[in-house]
PDB file of N, CA and C in Angstrom:
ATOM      1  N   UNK A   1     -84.906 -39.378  42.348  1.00  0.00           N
ATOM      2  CA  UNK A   1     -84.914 -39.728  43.753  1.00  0.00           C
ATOM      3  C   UNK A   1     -83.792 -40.730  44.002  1.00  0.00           C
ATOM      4  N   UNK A   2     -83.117 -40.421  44.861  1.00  0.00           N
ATOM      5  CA  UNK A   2     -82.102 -41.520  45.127  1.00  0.00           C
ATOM      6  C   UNK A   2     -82.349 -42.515  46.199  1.00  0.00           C
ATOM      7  N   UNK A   3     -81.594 -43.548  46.265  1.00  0.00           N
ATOM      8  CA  UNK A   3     -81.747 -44.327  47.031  1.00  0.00           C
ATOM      9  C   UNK A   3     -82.040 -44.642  48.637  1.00  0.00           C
ATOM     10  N   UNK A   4     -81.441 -43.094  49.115  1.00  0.00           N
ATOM     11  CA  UNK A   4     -81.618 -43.374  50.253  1.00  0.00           C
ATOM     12  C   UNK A   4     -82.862 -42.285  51.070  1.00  0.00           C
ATOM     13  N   UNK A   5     -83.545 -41.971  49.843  1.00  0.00           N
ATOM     14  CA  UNK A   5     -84.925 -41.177  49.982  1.00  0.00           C
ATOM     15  C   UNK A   5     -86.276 -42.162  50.125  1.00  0.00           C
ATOM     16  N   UNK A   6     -87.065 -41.534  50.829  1.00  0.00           N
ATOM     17  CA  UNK A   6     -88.304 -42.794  51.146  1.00  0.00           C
ATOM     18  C   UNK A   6     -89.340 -42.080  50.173  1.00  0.00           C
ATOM     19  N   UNK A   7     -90.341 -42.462  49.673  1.00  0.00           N
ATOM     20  CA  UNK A   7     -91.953 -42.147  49.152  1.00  0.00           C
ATOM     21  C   UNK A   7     -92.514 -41.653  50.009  1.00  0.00           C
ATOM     22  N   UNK A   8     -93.304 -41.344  49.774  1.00  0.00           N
ATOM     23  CA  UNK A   8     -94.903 -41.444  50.759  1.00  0.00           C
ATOM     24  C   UNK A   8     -95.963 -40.262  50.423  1.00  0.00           C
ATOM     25  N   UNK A   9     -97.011 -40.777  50.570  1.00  0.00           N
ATOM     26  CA  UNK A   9     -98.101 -40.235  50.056  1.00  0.00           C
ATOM     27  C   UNK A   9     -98.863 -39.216  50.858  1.00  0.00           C
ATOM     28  N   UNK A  10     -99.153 -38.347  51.129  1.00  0.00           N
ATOM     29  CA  UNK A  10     -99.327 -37.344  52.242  1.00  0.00           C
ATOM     30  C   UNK A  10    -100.394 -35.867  51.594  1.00  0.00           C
ATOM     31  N   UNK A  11    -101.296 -36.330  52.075  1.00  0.00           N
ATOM     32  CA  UNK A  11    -102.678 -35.519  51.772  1.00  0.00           C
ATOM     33  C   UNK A  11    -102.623 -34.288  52.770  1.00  0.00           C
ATOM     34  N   UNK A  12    -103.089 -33.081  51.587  1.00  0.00           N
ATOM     35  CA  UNK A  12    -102.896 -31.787  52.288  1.00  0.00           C
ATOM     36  C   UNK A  12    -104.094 -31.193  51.509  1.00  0.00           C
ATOM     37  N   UNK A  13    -104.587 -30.105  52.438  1.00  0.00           N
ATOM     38  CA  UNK A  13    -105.607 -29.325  52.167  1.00  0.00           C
ATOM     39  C   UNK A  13    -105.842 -28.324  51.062  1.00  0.00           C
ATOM     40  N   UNK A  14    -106.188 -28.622  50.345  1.00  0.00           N
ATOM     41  CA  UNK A  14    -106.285 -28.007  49.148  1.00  0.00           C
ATOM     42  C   UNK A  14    -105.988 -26.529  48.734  1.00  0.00           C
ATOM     43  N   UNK A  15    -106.382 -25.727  49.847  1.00  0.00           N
ATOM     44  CA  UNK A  15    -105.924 -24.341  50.300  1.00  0.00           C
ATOM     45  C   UNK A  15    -103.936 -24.409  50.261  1.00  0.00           C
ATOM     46  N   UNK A  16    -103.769 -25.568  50.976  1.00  0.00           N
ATOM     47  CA  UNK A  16    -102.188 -25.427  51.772  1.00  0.00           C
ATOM     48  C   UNK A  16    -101.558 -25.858  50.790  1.00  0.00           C
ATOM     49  N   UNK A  17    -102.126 -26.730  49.965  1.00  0.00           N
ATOM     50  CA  UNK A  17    -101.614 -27.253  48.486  1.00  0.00           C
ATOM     51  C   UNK A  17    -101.334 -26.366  47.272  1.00  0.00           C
ATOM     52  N   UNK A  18    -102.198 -25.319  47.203  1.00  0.00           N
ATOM     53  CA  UNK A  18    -102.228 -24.509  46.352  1.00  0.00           C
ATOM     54  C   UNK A  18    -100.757 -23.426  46.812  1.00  0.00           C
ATOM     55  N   UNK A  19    -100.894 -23.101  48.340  1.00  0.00           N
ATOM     56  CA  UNK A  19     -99.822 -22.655  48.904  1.00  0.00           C
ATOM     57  C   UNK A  19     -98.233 -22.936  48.561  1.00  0.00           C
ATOM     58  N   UNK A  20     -98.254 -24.176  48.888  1.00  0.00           N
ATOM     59  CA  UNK A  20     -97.052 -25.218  48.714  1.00  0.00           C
ATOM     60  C   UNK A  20     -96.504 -24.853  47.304  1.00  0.00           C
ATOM     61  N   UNK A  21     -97.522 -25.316  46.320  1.00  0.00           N
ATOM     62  CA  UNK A  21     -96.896 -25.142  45.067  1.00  0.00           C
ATOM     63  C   UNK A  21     -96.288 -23.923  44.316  1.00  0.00           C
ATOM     64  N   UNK A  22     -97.110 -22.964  45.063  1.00  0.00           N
ATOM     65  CA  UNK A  22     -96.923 -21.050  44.762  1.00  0.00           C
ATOM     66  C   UNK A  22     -95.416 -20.813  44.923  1.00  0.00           C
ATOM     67  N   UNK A  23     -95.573 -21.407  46.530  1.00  0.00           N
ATOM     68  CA  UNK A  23     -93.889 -20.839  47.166  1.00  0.00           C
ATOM     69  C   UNK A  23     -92.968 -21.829  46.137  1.00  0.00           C
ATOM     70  N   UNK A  24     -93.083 -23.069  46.224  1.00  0.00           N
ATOM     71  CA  UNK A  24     -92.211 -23.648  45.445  1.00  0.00           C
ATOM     72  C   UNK A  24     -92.256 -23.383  44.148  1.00  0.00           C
ATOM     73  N   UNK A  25     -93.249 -23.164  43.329  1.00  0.00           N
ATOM     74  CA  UNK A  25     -92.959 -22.254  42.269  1.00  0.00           C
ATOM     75  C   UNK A  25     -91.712 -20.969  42.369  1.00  0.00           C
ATOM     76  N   UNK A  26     -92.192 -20.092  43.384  1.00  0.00           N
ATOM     77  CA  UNK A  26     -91.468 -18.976  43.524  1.00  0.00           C
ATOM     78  C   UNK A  26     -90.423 -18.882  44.066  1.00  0.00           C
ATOM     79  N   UNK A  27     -89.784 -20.050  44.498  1.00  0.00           N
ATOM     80  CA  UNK A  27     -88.637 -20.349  45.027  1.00  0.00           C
ATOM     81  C   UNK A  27     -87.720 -20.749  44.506  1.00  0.00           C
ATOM     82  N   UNK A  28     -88.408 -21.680  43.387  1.00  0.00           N
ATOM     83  CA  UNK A  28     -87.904 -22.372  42.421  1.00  0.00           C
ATOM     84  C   UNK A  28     -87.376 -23.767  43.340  1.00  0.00           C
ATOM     85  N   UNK A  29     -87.967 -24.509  44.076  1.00  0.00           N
ATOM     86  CA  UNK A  29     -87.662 -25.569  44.774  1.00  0.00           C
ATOM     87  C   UNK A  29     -88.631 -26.304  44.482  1.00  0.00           C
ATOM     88  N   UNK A  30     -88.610 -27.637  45.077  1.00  0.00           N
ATOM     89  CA  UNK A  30     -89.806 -28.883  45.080  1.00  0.00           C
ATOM     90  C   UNK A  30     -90.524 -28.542  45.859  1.00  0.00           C
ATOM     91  N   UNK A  31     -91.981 -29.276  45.964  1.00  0.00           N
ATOM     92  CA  UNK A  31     -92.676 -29.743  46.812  1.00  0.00           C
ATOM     93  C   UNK A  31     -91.728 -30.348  47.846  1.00  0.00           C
ATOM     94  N   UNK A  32     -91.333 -31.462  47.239  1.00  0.00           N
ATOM     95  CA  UNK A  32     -90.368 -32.193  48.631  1.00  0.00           C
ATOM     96  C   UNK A  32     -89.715 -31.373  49.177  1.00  0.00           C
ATOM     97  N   UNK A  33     -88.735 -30.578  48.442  1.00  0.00           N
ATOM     98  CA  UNK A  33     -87.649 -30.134  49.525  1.00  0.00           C
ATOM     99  C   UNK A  33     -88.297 -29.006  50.697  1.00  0.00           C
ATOM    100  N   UNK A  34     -90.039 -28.088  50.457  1.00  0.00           N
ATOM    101  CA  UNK A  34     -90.985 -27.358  51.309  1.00  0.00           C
ATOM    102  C   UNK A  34     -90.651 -27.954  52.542  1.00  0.00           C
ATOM    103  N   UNK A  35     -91.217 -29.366  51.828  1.00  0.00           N
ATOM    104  CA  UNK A  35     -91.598 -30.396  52.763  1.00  0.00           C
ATOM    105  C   UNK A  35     -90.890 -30.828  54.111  1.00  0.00           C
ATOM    106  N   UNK A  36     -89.967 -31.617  53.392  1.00  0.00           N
ATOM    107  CA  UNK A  36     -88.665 -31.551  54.134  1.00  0.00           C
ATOM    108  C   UNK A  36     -88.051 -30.744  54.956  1.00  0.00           C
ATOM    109  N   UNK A  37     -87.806 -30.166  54.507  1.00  0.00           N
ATOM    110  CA  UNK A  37     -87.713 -28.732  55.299  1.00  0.00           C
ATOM    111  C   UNK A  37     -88.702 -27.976  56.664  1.00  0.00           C
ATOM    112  N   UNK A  38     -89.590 -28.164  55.783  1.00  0.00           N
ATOM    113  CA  UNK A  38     -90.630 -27.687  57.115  1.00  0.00           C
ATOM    114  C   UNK A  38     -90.642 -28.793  58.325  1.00  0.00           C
ATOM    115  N   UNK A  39     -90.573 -30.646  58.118  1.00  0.00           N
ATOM    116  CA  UNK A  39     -90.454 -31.469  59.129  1.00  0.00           C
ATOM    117  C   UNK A  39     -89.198 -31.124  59.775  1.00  0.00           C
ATOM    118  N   UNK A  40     -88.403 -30.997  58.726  1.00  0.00           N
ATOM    119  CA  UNK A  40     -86.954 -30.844  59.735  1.00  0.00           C
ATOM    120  C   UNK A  40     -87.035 -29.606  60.875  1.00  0.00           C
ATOM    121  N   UNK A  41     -87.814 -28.743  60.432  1.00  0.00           N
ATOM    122  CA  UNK A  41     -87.521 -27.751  61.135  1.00  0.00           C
ATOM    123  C   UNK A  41     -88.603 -28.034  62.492  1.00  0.00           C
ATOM    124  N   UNK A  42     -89.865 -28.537  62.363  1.00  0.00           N
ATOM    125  CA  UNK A  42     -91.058 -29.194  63.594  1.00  0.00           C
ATOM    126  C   UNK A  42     -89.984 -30.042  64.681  1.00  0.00           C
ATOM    127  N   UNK A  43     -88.883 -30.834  64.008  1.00  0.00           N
ATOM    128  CA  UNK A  43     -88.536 -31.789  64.681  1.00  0.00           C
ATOM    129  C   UNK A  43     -87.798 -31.329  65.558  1.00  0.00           C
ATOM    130  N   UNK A  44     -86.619 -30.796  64.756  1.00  0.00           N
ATOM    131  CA  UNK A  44     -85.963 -29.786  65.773  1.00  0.00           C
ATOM    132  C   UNK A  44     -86.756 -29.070  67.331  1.00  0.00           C
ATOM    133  N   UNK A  45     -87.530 -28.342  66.746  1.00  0.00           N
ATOM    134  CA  UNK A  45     -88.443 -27.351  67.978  1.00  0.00           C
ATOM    135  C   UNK A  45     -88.705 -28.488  68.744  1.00  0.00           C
ATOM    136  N   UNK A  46     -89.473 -29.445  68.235  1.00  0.00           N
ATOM    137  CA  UNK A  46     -89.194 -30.919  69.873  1.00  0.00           C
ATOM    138  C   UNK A  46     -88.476 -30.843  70.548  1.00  0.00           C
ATOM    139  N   UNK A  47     -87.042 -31.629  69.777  1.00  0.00           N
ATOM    140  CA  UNK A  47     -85.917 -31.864  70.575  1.00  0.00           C
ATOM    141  C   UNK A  47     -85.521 -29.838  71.573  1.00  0.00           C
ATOM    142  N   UNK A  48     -85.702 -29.083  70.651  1.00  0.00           N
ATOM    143  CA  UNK A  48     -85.192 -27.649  71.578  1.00  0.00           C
ATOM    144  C   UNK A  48     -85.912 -27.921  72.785  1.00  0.00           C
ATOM    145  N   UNK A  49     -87.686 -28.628  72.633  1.00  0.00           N
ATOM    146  CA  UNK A  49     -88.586 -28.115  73.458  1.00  0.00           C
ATOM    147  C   UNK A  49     -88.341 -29.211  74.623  1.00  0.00           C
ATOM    148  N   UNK A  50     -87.834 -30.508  74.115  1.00  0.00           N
ATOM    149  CA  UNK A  50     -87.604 -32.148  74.975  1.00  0.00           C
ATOM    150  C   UNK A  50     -86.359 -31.709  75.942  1.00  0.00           C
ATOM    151  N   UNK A  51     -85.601 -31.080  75.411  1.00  0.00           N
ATOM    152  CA  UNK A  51     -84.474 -30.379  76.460  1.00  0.00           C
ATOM    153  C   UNK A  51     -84.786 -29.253  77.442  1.00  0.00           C
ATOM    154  N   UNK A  52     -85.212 -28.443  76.877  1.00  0.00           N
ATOM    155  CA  UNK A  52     -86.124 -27.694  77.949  1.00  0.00           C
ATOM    156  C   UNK A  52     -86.429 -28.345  79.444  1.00  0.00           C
ATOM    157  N   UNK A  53     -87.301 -29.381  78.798  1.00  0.00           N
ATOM    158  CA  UNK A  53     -88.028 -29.673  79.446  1.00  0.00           C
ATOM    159  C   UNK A  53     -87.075 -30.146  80.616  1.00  0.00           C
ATOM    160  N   UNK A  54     -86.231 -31.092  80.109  1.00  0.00           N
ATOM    161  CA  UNK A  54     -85.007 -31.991  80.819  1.00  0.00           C
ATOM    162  C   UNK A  54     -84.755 -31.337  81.482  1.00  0.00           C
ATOM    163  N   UNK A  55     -84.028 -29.763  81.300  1.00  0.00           N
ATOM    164  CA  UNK A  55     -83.317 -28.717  82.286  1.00  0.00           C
ATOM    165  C   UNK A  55     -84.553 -27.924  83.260  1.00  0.00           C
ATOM    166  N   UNK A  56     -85.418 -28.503  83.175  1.00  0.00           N
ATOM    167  CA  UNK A  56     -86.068 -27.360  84.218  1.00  0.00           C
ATOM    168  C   UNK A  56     -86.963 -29.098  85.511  1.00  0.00           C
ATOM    169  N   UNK A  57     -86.627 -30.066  84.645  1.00  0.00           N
ATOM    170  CA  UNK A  57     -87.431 -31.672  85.466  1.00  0.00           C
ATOM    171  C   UNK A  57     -87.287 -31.498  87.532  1.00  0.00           C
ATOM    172  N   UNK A  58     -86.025 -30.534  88.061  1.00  0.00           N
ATOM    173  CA  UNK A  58     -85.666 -30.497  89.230  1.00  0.00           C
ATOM    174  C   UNK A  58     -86.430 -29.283  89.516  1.00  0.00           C
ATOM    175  N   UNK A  59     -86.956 -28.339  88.959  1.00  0.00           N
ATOM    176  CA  UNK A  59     -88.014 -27.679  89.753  1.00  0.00           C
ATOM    177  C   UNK A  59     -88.613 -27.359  90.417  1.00  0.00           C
ATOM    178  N   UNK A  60     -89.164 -26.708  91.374  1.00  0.00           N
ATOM    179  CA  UNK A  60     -90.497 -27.102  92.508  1.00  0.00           C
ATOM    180  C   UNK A  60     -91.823 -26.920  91.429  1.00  0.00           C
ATOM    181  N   UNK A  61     -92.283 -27.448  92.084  1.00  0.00           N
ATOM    182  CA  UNK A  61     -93.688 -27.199  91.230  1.00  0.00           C
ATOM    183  C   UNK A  61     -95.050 -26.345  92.309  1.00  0.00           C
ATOM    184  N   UNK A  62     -95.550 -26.158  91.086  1.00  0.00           N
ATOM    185  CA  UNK A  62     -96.716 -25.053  92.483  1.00  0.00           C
ATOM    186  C   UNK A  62     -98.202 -25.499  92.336  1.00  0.00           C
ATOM    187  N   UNK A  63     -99.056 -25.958  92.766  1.00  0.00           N
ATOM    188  CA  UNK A  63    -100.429 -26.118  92.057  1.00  0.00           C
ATOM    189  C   UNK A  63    -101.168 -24.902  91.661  1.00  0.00           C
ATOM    190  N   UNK A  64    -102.223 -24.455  90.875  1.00  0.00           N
ATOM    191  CA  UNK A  64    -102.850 -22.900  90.646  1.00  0.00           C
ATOM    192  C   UNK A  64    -103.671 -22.648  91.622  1.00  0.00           C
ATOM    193  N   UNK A  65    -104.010 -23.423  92.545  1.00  0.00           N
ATOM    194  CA  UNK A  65    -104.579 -22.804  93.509  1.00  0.00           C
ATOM    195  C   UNK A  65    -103.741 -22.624  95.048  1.00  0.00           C
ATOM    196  N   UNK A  66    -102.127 -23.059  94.458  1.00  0.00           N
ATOM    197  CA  UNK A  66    -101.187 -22.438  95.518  1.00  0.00           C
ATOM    198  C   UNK A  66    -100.375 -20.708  95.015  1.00  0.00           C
ATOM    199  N   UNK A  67    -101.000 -20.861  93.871  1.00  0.00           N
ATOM    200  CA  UNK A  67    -100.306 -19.825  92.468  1.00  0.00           C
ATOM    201  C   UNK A  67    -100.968 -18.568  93.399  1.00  0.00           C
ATOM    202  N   UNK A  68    -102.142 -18.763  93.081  1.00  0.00           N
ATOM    203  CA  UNK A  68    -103.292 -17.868  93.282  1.00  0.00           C
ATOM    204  C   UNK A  68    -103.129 -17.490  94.939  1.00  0.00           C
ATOM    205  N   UNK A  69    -102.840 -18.212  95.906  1.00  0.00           N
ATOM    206  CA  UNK A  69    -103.062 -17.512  97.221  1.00  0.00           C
ATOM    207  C   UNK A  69    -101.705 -17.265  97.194  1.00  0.00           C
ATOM    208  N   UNK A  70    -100.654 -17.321  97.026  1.00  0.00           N
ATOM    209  CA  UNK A  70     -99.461 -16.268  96.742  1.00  0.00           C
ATOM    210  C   UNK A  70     -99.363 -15.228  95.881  1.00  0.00           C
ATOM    211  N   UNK A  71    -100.316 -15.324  94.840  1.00  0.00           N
ATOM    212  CA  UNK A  71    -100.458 -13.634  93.936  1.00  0.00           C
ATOM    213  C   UNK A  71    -101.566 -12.906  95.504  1.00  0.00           C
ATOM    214  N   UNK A  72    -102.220 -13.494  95.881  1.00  0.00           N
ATOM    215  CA  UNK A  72    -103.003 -12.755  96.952  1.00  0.00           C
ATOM    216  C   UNK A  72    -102.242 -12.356  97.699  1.00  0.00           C
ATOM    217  N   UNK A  73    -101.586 -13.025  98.405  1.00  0.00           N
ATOM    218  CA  UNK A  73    -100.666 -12.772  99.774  1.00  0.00           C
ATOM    219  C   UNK A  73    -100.048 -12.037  99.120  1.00  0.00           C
ATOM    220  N   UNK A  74     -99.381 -11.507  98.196  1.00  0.00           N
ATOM    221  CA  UNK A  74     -98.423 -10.422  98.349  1.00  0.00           C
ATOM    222  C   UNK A  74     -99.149  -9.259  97.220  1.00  0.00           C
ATOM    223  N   UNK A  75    -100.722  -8.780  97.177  1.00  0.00           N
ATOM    224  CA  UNK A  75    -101.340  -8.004  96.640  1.00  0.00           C
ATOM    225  C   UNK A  75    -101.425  -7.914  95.387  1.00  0.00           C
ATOM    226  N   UNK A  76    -101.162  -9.032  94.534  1.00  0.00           N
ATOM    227  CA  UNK A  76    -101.137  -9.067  93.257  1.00  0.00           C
ATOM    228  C   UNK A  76    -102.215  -9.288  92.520  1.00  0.00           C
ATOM    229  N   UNK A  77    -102.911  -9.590  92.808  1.00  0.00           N
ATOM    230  CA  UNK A  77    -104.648 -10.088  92.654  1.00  0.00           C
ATOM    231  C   UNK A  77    -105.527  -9.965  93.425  1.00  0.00           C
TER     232      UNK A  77
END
């Protein structure tokens, strides 16, 4: 482990554990690098999902019970 790697102790379900170790067996990778990997990739989908969000903030917005009498009004429901 080098220096600019952190520890930490992180309890997983015994099922997902058994998982973890299979693939990384069969991958021939670590536990950590699963690991790693899999946060990096959660974090990402945030930030994709935090921008999203940003680009759509000017919007109109509709309430569901304004949703609903416009699927009516134009025979949709």
């Amino acid at each position: 482990m080098s220096e600019a790697q952190k520890r930490s102790t992180v309890y997983f379900d015994p099922q997902l554990h058994a998982a973890l170790r299979l693939k990384a067996a069969h991958t021939q990778r670590s536990l950590s690098d699963l690991v790693n990997e899999a946060v990096r990739a959660a974090l990402a989908e945030d930030q994709e999902d935090l921008a999203s969000f940003a680009d759509r903030v000017a919007e109109p917005t509709m309430s569901y019970e304004a949703l609903l009498d416009d699927l009516k009004a134009h025979g949709k429901i």
